[in-house]
C-alpha atoms as a PDB file:
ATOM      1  CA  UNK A   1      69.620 -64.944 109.665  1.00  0.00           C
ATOM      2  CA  UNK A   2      71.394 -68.433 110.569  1.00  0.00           C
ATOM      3  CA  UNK A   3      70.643 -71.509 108.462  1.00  0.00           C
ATOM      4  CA  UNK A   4      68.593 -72.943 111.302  1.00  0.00           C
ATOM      5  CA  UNK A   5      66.308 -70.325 111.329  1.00  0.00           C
ATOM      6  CA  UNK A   6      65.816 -70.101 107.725  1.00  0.00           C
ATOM      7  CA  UNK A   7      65.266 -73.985 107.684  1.00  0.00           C
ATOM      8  CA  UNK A   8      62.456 -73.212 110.492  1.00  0.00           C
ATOM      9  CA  UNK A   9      60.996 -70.293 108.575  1.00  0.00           C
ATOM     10  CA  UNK A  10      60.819 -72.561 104.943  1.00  0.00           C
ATOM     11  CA  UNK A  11      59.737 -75.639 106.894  1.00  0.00           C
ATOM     12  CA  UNK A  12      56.836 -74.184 109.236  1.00  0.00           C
ATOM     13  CA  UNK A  13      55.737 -71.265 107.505  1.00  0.00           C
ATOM     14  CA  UNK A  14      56.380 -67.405 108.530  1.00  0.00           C
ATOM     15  CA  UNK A  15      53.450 -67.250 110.658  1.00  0.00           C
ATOM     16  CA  UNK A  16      53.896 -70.381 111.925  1.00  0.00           C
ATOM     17  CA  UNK A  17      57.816 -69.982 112.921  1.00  0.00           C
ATOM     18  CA  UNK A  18      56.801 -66.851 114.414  1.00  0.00           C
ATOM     19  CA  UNK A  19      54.320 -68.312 116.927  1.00  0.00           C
ATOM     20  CA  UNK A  20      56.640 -71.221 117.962  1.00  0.00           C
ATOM     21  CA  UNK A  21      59.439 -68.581 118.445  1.00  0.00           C
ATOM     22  CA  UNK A  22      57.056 -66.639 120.646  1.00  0.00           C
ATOM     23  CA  UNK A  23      55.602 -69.654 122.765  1.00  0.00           C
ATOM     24  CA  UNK A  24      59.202 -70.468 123.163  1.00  0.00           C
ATOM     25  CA  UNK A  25      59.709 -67.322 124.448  1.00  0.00           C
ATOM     26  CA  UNK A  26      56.976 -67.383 126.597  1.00  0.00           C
ATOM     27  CA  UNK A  27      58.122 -70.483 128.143  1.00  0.00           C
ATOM     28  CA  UNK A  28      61.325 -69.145 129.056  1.00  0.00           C
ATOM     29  CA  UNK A  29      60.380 -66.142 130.542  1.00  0.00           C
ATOM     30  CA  UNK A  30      57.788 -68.613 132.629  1.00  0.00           C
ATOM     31  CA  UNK A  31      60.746 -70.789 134.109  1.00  0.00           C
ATOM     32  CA  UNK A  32      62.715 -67.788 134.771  1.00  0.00           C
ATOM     33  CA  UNK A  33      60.305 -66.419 136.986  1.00  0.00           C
ATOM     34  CA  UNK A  34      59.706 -69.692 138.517  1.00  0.00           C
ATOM     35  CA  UNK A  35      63.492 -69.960 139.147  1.00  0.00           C
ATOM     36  CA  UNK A  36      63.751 -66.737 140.724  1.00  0.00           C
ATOM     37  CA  UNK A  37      60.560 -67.379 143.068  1.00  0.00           C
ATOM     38  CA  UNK A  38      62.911 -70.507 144.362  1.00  0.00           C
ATOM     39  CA  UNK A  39      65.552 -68.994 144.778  1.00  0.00           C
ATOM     40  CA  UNK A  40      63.380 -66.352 147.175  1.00  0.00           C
ATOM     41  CA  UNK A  41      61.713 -69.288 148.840  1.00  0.00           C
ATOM     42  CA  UNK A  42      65.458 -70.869 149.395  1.00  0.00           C
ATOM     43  CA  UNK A  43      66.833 -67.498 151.179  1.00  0.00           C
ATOM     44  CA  UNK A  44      64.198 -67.202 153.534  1.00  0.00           C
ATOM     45  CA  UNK A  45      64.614 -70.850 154.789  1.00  0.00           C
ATOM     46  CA  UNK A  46      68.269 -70.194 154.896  1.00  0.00           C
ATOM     47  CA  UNK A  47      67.759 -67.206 157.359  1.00  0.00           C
ATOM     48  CA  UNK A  48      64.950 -69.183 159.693  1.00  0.00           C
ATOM     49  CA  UNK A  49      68.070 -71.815 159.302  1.00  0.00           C
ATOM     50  CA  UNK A  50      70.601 -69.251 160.495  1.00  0.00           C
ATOM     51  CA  UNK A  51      67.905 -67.877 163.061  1.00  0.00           C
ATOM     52  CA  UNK A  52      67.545 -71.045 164.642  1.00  0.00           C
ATOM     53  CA  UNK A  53      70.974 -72.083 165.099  1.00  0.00           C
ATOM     54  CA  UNK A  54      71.794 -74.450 162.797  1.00  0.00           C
ATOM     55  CA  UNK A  55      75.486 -73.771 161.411  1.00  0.00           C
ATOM     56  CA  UNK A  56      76.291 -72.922 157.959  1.00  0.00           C
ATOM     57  CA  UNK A  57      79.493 -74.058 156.014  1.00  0.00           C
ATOM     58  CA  UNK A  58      80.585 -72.974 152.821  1.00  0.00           C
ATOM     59  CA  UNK A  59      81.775 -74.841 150.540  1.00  0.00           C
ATOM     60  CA  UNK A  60      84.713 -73.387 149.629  1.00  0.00           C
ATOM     61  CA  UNK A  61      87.033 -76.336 147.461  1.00  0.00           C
ATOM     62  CA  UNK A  62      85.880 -78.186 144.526  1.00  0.00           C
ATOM     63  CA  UNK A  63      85.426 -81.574 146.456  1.00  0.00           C
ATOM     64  CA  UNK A  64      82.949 -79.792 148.709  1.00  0.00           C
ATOM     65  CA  UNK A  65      81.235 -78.130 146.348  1.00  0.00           C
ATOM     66  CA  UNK A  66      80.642 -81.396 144.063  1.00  0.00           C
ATOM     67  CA  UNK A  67      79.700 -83.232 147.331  1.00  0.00           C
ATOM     68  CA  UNK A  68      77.160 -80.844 147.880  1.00  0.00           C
ATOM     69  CA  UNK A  69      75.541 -80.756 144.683  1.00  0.00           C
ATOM     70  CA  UNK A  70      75.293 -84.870 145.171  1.00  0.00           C
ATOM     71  CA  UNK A  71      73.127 -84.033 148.220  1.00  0.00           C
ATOM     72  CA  UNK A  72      69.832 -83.368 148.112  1.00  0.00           C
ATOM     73  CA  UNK A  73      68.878 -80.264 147.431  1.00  0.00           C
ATOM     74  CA  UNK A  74      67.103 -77.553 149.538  1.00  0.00           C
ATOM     75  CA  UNK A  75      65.381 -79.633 151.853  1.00  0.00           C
ATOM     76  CA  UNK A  76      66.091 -80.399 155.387  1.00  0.00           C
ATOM     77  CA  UNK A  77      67.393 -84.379 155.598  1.00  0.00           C
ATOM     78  CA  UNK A  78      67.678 -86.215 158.607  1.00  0.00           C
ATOM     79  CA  UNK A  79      71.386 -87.667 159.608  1.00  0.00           C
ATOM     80  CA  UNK A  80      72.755 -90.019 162.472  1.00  0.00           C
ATOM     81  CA  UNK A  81      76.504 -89.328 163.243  1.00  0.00           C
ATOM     82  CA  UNK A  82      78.369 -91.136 166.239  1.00  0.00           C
ATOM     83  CA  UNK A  83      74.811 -92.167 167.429  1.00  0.00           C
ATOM     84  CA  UNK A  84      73.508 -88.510 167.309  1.00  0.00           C
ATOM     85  CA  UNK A  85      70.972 -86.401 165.112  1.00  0.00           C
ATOM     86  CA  UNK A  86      71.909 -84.009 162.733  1.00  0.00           C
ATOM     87  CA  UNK A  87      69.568 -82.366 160.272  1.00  0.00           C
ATOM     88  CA  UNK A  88      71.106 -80.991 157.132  1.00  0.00           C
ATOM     89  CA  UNK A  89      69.887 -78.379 154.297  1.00  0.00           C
ATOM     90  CA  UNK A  90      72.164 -78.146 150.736  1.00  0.00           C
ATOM     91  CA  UNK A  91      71.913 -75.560 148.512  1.00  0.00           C
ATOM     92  CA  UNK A  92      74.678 -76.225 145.695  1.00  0.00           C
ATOM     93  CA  UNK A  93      72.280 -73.087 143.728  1.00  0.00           C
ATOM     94  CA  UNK A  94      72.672 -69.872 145.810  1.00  0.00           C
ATOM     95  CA  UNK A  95      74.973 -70.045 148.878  1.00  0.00           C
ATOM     96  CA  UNK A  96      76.530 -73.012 147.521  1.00  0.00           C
ATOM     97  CA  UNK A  97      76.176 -73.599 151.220  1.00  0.00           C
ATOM     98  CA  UNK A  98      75.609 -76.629 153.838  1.00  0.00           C
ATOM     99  CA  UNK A  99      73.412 -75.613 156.879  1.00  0.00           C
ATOM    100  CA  UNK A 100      73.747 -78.092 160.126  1.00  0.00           C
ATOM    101  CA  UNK A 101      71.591 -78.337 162.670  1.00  0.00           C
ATOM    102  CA  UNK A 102      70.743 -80.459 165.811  1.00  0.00           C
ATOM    103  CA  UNK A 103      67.434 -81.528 167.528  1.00  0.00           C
ATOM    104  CA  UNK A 104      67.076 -78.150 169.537  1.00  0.00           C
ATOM    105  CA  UNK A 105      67.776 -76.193 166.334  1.00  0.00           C
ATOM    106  CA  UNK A 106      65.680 -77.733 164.135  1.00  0.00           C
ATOM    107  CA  UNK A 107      62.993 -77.731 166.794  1.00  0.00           C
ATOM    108  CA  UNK A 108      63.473 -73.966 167.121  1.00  0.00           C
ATOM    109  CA  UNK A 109      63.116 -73.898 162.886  1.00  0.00           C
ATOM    110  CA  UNK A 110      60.001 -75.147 163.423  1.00  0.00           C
ATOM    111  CA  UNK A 111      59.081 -73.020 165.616  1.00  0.00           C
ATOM    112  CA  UNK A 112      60.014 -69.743 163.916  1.00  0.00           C
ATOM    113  CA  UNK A 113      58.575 -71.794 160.195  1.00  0.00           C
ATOM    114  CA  UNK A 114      55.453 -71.537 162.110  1.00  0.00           C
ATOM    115  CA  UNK A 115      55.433 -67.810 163.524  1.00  0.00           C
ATOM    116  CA  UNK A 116      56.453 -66.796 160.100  1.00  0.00           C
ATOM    117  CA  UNK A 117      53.691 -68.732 158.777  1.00  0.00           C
ATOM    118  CA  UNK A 118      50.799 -66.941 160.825  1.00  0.00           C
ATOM    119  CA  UNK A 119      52.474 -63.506 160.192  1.00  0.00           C
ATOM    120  CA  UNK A 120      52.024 -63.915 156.660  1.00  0.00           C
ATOM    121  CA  UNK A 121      48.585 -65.355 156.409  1.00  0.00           C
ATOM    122  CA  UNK A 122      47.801 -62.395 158.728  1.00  0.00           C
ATOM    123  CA  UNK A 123      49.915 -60.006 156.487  1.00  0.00           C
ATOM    124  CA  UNK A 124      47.523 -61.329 153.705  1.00  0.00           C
ATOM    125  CA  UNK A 125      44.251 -60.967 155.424  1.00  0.00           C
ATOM    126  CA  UNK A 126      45.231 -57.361 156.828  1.00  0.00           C
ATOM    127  CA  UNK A 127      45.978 -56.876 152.893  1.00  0.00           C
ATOM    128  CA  UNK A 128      42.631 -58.182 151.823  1.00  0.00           C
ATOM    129  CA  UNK A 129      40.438 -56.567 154.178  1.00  0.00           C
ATOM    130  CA  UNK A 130      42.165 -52.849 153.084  1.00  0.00           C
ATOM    131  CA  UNK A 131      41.845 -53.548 149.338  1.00  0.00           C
ATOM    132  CA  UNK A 132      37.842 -54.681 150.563  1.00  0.00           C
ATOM    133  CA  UNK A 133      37.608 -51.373 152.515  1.00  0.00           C
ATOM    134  CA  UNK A 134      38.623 -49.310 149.594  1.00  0.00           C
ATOM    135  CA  UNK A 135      34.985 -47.580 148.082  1.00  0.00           C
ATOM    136  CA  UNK A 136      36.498 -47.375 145.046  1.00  0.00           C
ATOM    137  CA  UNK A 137      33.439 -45.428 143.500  1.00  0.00           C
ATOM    138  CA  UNK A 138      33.258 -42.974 146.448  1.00  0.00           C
ATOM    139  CA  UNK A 139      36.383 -41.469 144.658  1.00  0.00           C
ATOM    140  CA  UNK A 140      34.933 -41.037 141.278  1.00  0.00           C
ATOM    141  CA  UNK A 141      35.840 -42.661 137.666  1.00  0.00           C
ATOM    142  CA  UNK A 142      39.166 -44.565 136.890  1.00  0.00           C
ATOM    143  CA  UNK A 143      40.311 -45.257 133.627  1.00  0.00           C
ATOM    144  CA  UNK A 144      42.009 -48.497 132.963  1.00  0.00           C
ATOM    145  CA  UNK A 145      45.442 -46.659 134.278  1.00  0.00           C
ATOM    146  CA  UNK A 146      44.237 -45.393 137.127  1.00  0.00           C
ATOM    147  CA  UNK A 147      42.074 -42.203 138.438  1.00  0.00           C
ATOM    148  CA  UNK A 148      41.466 -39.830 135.426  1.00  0.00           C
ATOM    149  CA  UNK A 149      43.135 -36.395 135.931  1.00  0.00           C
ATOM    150  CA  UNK A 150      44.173 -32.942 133.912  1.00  0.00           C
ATOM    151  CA  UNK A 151      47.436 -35.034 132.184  1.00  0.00           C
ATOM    152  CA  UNK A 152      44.784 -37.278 130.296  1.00  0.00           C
END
């Protein structure tokens, strides 16, 4: 056991140490999943991105890549160049990628942001009305793993 540890065990208590460890734990395990739920959220806008037109560049030297962590991060930004309208998305995380995208792209992004939108709510009610449909009791008892059967 390191010296840290030890210190934390004499200074808190056993039981004590023990529940900080595990609420530490806990709270890892939390951010991880909230990490990996962003990073789901980040490649589906990155293929309604792709879908809609908007260009993707990689970037591919150290300069680029520290220019695109200095951006702002997973969000589309509005940009004038040579009196024009870009919109941009950065993702220094996964792709370490740079998505670019005019008027008519980001208008189609919309678009498609939408569609996706109302298939998923409808997804979700679909998936709601089967799990209300389900007579449960019609099909006799279920223990807390499931129907009861000869392996139990």
């Amino acid at each position: 056991m390191s010296k840290s540890i030890r210190d934390t065990f004499s200074i808190l208590g056993f039981k004590d140490a023990v529940v900080a460890m595990a609420v530490a734990m806990g709270l890892g395990l939390a951010l991880s999943g909230c990490a990996a739920l962003q990073n789901q959220k980040a490649i589906e806008t990155e293929r309604l991105l792709a879908a809609s037109g908007f260009q993707m560049r990689s970037a591919d030297t150290p300069q680029k890549l520290d220019h695109l962590k200095s951006m702002t991060q997973r969000k589309l930004v509005l940009h004038q160049h040579e009196g024009k309208i870009y919109y941009v998305y950065a993702d220094a995380t996964s792709c370490q990628c740079l998505y670019v995208g005019n008027e008519k792209a980001y208008g189609r992004y919309q678009e498609y942001a939408l569609q996706k939108n109302i298939a998923d709510e409808q997804r979700r009610a679909a998936e709601m009305n089967e799990n209300a449909s389900m007579n449960w009791g019609l099909w006799g008892p279920w223990g807390p793993w499931g129907p009861a059967g000869p392996w139990e």
